[in-house]
C-alpha atoms as a PDB file:
ATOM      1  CA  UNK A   1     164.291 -19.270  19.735  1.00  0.00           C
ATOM      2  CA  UNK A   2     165.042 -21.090  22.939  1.00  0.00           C
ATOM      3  CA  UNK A   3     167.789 -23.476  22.913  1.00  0.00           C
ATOM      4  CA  UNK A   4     167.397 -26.577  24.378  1.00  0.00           C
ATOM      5  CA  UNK A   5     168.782 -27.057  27.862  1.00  0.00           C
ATOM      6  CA  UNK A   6     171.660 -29.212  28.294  1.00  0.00           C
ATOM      7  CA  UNK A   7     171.133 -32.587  29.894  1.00  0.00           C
ATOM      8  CA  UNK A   8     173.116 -33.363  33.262  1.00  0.00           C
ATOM      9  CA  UNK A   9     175.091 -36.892  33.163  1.00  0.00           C
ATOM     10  CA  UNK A  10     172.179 -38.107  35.758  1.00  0.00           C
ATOM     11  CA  UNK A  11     169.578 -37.505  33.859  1.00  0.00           C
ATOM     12  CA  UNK A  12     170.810 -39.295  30.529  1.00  0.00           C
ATOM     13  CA  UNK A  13     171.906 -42.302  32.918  1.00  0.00           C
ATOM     14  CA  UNK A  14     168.117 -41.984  34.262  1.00  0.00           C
ATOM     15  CA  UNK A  15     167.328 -42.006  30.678  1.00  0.00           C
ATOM     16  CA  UNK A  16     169.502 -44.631  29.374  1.00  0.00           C
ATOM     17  CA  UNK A  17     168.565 -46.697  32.297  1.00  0.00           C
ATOM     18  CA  UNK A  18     164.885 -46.857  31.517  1.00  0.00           C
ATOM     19  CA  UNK A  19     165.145 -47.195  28.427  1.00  0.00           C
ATOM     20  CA  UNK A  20     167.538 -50.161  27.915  1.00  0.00           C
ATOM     21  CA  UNK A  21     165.915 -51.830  31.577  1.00  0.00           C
ATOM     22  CA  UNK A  22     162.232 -51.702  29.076  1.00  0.00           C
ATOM     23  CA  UNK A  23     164.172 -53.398  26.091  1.00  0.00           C
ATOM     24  CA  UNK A  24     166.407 -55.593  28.742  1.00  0.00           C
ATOM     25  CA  UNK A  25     162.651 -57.154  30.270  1.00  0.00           C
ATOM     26  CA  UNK A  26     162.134 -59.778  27.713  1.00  0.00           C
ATOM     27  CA  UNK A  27     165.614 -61.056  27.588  1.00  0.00           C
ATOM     28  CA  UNK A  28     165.576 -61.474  31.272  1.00  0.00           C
ATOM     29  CA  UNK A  29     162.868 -63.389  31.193  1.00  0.00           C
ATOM     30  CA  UNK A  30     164.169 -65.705  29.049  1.00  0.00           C
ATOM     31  CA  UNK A  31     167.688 -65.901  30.562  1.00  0.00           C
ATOM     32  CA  UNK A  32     165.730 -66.586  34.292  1.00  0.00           C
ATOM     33  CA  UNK A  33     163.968 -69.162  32.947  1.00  0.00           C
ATOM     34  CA  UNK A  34     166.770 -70.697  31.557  1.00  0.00           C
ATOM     35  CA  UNK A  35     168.661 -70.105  34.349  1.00  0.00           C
ATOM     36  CA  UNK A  36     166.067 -72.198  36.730  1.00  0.00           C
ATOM     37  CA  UNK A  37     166.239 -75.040  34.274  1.00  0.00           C
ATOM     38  CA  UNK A  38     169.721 -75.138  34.175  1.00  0.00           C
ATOM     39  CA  UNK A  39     169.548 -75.349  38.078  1.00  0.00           C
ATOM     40  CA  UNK A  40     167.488 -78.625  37.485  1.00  0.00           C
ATOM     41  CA  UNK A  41     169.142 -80.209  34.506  1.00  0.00           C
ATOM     42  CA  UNK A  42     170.940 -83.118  36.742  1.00  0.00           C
ATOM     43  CA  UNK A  43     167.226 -84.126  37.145  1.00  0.00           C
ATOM     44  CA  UNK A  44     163.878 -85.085  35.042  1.00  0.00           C
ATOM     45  CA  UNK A  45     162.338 -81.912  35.980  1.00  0.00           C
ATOM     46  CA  UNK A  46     160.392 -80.966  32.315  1.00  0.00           C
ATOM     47  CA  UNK A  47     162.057 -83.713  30.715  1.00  0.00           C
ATOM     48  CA  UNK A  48     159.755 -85.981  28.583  1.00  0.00           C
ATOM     49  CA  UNK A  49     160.976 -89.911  27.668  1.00  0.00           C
ATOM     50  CA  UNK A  50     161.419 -90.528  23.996  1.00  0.00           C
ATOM     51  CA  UNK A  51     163.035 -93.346  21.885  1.00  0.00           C
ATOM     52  CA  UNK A  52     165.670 -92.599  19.647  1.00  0.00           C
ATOM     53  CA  UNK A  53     166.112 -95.125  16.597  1.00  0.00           C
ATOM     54  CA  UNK A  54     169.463 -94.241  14.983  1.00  0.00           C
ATOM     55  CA  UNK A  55     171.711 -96.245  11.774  1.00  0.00           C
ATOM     56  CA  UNK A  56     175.302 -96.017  12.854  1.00  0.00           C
ATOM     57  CA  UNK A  57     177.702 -97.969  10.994  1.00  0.00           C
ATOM     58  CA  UNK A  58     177.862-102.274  11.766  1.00  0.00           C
ATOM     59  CA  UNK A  59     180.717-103.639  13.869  1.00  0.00           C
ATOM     60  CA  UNK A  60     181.520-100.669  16.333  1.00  0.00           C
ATOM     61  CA  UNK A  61     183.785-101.368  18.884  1.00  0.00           C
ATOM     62  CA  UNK A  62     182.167 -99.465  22.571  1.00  0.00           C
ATOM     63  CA  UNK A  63     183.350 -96.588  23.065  1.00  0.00           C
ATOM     64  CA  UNK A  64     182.782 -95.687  19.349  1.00  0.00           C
ATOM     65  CA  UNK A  65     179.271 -96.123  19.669  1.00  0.00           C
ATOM     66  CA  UNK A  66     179.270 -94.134  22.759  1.00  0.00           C
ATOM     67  CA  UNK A  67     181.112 -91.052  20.849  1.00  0.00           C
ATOM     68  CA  UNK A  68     179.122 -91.468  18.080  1.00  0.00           C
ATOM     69  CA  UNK A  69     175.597 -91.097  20.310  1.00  0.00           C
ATOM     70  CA  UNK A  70     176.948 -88.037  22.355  1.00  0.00           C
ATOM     71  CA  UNK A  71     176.056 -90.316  25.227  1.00  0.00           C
ATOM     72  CA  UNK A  72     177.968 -89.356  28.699  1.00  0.00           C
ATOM     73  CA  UNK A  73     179.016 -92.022  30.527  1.00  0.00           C
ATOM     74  CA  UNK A  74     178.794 -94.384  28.180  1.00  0.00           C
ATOM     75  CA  UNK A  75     179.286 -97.889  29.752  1.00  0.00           C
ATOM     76  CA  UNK A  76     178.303-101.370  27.974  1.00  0.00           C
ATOM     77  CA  UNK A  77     175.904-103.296  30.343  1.00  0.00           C
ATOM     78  CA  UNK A  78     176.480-106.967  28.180  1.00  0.00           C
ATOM     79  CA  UNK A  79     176.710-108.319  24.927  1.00  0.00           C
ATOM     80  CA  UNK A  80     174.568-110.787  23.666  1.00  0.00           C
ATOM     81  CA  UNK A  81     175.080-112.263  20.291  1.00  0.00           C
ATOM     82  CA  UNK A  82     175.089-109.389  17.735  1.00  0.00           C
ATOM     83  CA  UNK A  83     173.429-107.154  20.530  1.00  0.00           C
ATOM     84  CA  UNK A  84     175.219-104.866  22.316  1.00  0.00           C
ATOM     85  CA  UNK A  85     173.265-103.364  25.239  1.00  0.00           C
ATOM     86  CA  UNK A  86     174.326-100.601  26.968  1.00  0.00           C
ATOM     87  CA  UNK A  87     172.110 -98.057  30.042  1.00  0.00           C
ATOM     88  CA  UNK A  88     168.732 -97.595  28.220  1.00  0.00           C
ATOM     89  CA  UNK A  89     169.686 -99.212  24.844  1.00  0.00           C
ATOM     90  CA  UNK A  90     170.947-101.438  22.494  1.00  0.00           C
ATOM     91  CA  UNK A  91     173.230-101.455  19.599  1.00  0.00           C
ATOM     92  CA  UNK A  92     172.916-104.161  16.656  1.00  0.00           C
ATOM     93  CA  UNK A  93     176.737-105.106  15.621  1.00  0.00           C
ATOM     94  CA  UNK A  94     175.393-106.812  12.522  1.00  0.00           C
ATOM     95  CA  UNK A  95     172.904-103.958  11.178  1.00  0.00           C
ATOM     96  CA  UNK A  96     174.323-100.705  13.210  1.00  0.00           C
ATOM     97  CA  UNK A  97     170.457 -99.880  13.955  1.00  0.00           C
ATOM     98  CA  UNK A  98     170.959 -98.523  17.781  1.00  0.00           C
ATOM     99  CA  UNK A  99     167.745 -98.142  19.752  1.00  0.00           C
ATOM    100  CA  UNK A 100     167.969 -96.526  22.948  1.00  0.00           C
ATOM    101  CA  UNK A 101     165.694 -94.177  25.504  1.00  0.00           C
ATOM    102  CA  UNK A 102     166.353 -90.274  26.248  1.00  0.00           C
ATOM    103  CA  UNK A 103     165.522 -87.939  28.010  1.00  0.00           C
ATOM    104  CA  UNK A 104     165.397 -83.974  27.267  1.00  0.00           C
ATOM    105  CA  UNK A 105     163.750 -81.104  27.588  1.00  0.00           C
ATOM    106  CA  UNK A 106     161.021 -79.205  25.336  1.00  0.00           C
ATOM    107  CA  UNK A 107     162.323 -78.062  22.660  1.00  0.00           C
ATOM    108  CA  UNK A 108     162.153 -74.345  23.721  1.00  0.00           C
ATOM    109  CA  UNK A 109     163.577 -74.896  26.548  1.00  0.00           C
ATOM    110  CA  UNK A 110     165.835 -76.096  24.899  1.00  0.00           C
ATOM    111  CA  UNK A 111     166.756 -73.590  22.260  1.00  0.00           C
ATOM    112  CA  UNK A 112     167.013 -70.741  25.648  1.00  0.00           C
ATOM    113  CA  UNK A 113     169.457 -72.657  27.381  1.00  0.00           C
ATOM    114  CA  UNK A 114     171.377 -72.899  24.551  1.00  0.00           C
ATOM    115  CA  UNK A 115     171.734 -68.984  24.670  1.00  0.00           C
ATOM    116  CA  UNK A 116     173.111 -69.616  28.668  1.00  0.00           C
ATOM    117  CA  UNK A 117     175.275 -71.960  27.820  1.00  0.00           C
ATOM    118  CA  UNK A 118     176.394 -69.802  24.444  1.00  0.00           C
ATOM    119  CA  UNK A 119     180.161 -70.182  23.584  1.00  0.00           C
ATOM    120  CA  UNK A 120     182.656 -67.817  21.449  1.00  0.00           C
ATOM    121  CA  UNK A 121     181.714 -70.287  18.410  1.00  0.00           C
ATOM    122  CA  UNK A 122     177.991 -70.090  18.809  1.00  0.00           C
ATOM    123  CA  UNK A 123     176.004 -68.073  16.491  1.00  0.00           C
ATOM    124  CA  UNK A 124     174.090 -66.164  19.247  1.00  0.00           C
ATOM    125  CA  UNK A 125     177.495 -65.009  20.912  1.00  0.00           C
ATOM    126  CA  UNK A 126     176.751 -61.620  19.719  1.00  0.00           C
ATOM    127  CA  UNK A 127     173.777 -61.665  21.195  1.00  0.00           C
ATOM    128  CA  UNK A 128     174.664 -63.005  24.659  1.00  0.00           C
ATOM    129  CA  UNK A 129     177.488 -60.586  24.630  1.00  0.00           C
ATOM    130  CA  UNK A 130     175.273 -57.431  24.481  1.00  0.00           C
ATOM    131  CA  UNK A 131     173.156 -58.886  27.222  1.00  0.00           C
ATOM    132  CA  UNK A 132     175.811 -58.964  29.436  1.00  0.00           C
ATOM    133  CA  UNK A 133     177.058 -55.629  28.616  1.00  0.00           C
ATOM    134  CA  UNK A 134     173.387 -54.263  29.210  1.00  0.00           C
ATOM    135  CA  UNK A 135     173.231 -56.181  32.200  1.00  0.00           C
ATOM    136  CA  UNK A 136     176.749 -54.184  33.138  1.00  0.00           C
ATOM    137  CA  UNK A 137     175.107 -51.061  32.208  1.00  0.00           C
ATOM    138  CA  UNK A 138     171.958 -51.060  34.125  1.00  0.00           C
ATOM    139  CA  UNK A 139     174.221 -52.054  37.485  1.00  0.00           C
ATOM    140  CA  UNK A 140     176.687 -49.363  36.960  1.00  0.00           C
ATOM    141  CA  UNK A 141     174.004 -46.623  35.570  1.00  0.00           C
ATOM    142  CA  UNK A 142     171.713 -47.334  38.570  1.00  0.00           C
ATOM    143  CA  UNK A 143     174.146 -45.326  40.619  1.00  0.00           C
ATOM    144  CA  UNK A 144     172.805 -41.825  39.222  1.00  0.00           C
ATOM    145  CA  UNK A 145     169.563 -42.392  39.942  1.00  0.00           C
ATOM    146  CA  UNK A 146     169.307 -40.560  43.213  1.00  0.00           C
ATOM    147  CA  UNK A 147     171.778 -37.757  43.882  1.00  0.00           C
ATOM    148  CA  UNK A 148     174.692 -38.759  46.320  1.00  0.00           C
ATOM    149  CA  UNK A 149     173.475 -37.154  49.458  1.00  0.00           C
ATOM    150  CA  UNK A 150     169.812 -38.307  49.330  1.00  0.00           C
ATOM    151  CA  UNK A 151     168.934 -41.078  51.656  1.00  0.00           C
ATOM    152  CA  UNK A 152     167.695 -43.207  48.808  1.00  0.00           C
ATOM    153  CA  UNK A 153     171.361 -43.176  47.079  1.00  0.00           C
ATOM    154  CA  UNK A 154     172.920 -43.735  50.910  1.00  0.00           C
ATOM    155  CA  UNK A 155     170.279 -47.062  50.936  1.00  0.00           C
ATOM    156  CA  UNK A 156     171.197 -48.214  47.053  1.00  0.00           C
ATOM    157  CA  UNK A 157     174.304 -47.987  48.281  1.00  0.00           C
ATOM    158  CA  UNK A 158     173.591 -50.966  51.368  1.00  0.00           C
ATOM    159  CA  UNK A 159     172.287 -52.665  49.578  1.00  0.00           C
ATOM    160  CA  UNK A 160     174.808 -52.785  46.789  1.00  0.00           C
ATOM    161  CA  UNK A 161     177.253 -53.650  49.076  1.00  0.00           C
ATOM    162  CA  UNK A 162     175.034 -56.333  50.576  1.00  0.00           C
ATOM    163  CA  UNK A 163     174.659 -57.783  47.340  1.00  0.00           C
ATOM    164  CA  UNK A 164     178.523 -57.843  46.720  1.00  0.00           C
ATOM    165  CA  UNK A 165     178.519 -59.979  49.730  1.00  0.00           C
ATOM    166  CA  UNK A 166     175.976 -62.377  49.249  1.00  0.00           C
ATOM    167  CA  UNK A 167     177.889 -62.722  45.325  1.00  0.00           C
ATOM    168  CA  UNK A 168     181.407 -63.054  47.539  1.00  0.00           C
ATOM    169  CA  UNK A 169     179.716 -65.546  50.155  1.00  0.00           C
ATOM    170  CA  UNK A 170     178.397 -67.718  47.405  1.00  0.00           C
ATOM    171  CA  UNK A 171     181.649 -67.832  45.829  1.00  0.00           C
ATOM    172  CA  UNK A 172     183.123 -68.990  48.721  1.00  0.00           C
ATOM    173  CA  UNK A 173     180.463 -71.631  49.553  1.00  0.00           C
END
């Protein structure tokens, strides 16, 4: 019976790296598209108009109702009577019925850049996590592709260090 031959460390990180860049495709997807939407989120790009009836509670002073919409930069335009209007809305003192226009993204859209803006508290931290541990992995592991004296490892290495500085540029622009 032959035994099997021992891998070298370069071929399980050639392994490894194929097989965890395959699984890694669809969650890069995702996280670029996310990540161009993010880019655009100071604008309407995607973003469809609604209106937004809500029932707060009567006789809130300002910058409850603000807190209580999740509205930034919340700022009262003029009260008139029991109306309260404020940027694309208004707030009735009397009945606490607020009507106002927003703005946001499809819901998808929504629901992936939740995962790029993921926090420690978020129930997809987990999952965000392992991305960017992949995402470490598949840098690191594509060193051992090529063996260190070919000219294809000399070239992964330029352009390595290329990318460093383009990442250390951008930092400092």
């Amino acid at each position: 019976m032959e035994g099997k031959r021992k891998k070298s460390v370069q071929q399980l990180m050639r392994s490894l790296h194929r097989d965890i860049g395959y699984l890694m495709i669809g969650m890069t997807l995702i996280y670029a598209i996310s990540g161009i939407v993010l880019v655009y989120r100071d604008t309407e790009f995607l973003k469809s108009e609604k209106t937004v009836t809500r029932q707060l509670e009567p006789n809130l002073a300002p910058e409850q109702i603000g807190m209580m919409l999740h509205l930034r930069f919340f700022k009262v335009e003029k009260t008139e009577g029991d109306l309260v209007y404020f940027g694309n809305g208004t707030y009735n003192k009397a009945t606490g019925e607020t009507i106002y226009q927003s703005v946001s993204l499809p819901e998808f859209l929504n629901k992936i850049n939740g995962l790029h803006k993921a926090s420690s508290q978020s129930k997809t931290h987990w999952f965000t996590t392992v991305f960017g541990l992949l995402m470490l992995f598949l840098a690191l592991s594509s060193l051992w592709m090529f063996k260190a004296r070919s000219k294809h490892f000399k070239r992964g290495m330029v352009f390595s260090v290329l990318g460093l500085a383009l990442a250390v540029v951008m930092l400092i622009l």
